[in-house]
C-alpha atoms as a PDB file:
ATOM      1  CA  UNK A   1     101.827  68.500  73.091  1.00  0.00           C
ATOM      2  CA  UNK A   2     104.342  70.806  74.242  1.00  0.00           C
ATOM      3  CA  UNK A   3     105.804  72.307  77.550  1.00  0.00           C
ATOM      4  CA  UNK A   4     106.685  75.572  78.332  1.00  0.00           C
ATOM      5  CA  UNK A   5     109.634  75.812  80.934  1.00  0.00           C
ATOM      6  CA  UNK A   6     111.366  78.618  82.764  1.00  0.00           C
ATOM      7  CA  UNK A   7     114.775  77.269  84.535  1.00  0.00           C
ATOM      8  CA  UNK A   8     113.557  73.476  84.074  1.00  0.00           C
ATOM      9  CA  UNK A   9     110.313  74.336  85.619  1.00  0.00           C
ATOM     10  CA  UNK A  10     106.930  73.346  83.927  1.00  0.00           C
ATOM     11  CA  UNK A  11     105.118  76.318  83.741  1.00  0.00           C
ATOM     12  CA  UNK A  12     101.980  75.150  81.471  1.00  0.00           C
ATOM     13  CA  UNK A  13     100.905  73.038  78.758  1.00  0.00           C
ATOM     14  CA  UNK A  14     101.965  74.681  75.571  1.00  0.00           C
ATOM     15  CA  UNK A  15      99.988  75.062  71.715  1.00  0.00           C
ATOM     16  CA  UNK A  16     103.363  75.920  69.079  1.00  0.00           C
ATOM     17  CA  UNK A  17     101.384  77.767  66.209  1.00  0.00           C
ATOM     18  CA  UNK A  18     103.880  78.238  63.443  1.00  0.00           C
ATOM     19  CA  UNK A  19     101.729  78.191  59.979  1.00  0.00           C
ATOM     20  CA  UNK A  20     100.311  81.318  58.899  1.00  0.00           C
ATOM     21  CA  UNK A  21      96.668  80.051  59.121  1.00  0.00           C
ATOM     22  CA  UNK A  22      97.336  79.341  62.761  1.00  0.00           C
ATOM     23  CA  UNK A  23      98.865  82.607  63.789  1.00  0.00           C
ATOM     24  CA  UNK A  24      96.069  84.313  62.184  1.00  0.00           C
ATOM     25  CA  UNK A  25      93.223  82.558  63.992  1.00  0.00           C
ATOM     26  CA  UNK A  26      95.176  81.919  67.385  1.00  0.00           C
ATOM     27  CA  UNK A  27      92.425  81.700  70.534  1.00  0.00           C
ATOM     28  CA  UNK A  28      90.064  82.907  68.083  1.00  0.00           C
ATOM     29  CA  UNK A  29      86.621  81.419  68.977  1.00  0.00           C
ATOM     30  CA  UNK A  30      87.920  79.397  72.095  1.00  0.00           C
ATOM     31  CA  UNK A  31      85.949  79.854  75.405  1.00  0.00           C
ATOM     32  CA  UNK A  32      89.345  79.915  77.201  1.00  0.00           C
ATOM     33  CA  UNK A  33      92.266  77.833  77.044  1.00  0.00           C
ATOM     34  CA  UNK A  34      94.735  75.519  79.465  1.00  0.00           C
ATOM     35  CA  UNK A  35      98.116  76.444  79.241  1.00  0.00           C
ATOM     36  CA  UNK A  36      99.440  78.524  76.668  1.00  0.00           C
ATOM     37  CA  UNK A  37     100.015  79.569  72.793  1.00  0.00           C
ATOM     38  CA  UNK A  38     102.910  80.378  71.335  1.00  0.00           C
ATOM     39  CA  UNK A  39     102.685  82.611  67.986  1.00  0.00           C
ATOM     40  CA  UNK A  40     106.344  82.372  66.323  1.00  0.00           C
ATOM     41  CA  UNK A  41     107.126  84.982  63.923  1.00  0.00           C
ATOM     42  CA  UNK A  42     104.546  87.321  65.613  1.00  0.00           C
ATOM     43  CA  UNK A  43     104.945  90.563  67.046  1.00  0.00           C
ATOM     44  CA  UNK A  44     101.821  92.188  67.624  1.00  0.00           C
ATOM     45  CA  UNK A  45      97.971  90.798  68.513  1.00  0.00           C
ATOM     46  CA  UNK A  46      95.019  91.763  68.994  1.00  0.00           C
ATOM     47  CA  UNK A  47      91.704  90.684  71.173  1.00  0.00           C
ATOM     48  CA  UNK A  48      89.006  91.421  69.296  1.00  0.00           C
ATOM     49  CA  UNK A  49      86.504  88.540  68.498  1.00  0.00           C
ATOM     50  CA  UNK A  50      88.612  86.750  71.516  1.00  0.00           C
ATOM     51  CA  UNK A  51      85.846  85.949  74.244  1.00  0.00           C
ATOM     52  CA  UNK A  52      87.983  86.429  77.416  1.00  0.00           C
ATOM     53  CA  UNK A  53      91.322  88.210  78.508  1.00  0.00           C
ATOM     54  CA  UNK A  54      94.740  87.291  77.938  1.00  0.00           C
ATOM     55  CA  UNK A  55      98.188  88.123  79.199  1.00  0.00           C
ATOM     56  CA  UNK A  56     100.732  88.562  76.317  1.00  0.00           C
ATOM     57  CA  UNK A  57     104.766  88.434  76.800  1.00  0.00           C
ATOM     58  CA  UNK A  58     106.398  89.660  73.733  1.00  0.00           C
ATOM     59  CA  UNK A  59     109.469  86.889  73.260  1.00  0.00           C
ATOM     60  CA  UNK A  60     113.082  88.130  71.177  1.00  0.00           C
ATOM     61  CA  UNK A  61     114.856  85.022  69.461  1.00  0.00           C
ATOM     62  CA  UNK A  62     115.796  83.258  72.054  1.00  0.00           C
ATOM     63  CA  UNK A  63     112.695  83.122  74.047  1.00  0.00           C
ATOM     64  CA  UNK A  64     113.679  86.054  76.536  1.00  0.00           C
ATOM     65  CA  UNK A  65     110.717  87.731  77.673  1.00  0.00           C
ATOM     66  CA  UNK A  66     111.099  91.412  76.844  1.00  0.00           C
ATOM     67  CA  UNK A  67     107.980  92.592  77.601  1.00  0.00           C
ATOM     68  CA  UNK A  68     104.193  91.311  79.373  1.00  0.00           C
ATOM     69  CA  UNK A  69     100.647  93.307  79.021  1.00  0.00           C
ATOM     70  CA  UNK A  70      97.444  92.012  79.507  1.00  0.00           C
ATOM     71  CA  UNK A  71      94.684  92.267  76.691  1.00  0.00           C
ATOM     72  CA  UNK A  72      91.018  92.788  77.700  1.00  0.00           C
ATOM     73  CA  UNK A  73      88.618  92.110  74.927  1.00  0.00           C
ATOM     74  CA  UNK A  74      88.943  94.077  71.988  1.00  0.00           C
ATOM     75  CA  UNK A  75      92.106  95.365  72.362  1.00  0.00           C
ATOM     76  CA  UNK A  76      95.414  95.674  70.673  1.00  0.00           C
ATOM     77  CA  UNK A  77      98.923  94.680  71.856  1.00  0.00           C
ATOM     78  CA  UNK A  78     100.974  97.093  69.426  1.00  0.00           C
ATOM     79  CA  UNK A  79     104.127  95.448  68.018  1.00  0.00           C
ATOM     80  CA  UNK A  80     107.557  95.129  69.675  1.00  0.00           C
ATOM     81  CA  UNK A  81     110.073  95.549  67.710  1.00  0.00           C
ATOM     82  CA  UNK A  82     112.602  93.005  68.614  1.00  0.00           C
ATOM     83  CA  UNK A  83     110.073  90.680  69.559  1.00  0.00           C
ATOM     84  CA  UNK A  84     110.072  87.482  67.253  1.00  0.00           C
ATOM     85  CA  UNK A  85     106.940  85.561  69.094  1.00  0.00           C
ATOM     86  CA  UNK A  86     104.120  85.842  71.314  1.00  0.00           C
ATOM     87  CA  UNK A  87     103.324  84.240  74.123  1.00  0.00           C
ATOM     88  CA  UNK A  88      99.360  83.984  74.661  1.00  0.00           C
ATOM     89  CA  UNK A  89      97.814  83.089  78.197  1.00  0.00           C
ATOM     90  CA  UNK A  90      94.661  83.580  80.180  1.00  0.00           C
ATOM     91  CA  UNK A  91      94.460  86.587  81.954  1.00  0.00           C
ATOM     92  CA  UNK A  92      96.065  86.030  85.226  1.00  0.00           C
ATOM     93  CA  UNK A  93      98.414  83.291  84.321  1.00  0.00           C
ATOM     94  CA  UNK A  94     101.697  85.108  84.031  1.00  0.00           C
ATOM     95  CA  UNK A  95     101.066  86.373  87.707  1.00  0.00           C
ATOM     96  CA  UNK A  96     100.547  82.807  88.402  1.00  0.00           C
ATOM     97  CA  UNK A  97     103.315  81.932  87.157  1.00  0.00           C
ATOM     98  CA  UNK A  98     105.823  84.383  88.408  1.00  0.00           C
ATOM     99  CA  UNK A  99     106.515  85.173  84.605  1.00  0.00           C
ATOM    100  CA  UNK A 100     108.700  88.486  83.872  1.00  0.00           C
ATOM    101  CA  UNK A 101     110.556  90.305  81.491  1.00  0.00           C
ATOM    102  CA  UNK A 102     114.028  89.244  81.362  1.00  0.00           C
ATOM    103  CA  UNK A 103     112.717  85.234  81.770  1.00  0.00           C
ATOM    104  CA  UNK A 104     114.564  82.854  80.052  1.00  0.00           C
ATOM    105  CA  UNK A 105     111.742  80.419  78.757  1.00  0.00           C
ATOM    106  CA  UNK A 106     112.098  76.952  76.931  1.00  0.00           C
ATOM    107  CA  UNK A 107     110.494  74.381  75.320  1.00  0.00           C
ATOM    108  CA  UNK A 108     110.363  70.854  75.533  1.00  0.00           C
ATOM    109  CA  UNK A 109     108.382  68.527  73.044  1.00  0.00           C
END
């Protein structure tokens, strides 16, 4: 299990989904989840087939947040261009958490 931290501060528990199978199925299926999912090499998701709403913060190399949306169910998050992963929450949790663009974000294994 992973953490996600912004300035040394835990934010959430944190899913690292790097294979291509797990990008592709992501919160797929899942009645919810605690914490959060990152998608590397991702750009761009979508809702549909997801049973509840997420917040998404599009992440550039270095784990910068350049941009947050929120997703309700069957929806689409269109790509960001300089965005090199995706950072997948429950609706609600990046207010929560304080979490906005220009965020430096880390993780620690």
């Amino acid at each position: 299990m992973a953490w996600l931290l912004r300035d040394g501060q835990v934010l959430a528990s944190l899913e690292v989904q790097e294979s291509l199978w797990g990008r592709s199925r992501g919160l797929l299926g899942r009645p919810g989840l605690e914490g959060a999912m990152l998608l590397r090499r991702t750009r761009g998701v979508h809702s549909f087939g997801m049973r509840f709403a997420m917040d998404v913060a599009f992440l550039d190399r270095e784990l910068v947040v350049l941009d947050t949306t929120r997703l309700g169910r069957f929806s689409v998050a269109w790509p960001r261009w300089k965005a090199r992963s995706v950072l997948e929450a429950e609706a609600g949790a990046f207010e929560r958490w304080g979490l906005k663009p220009g965020d430096q974000l880390s993780i620690k294994e």
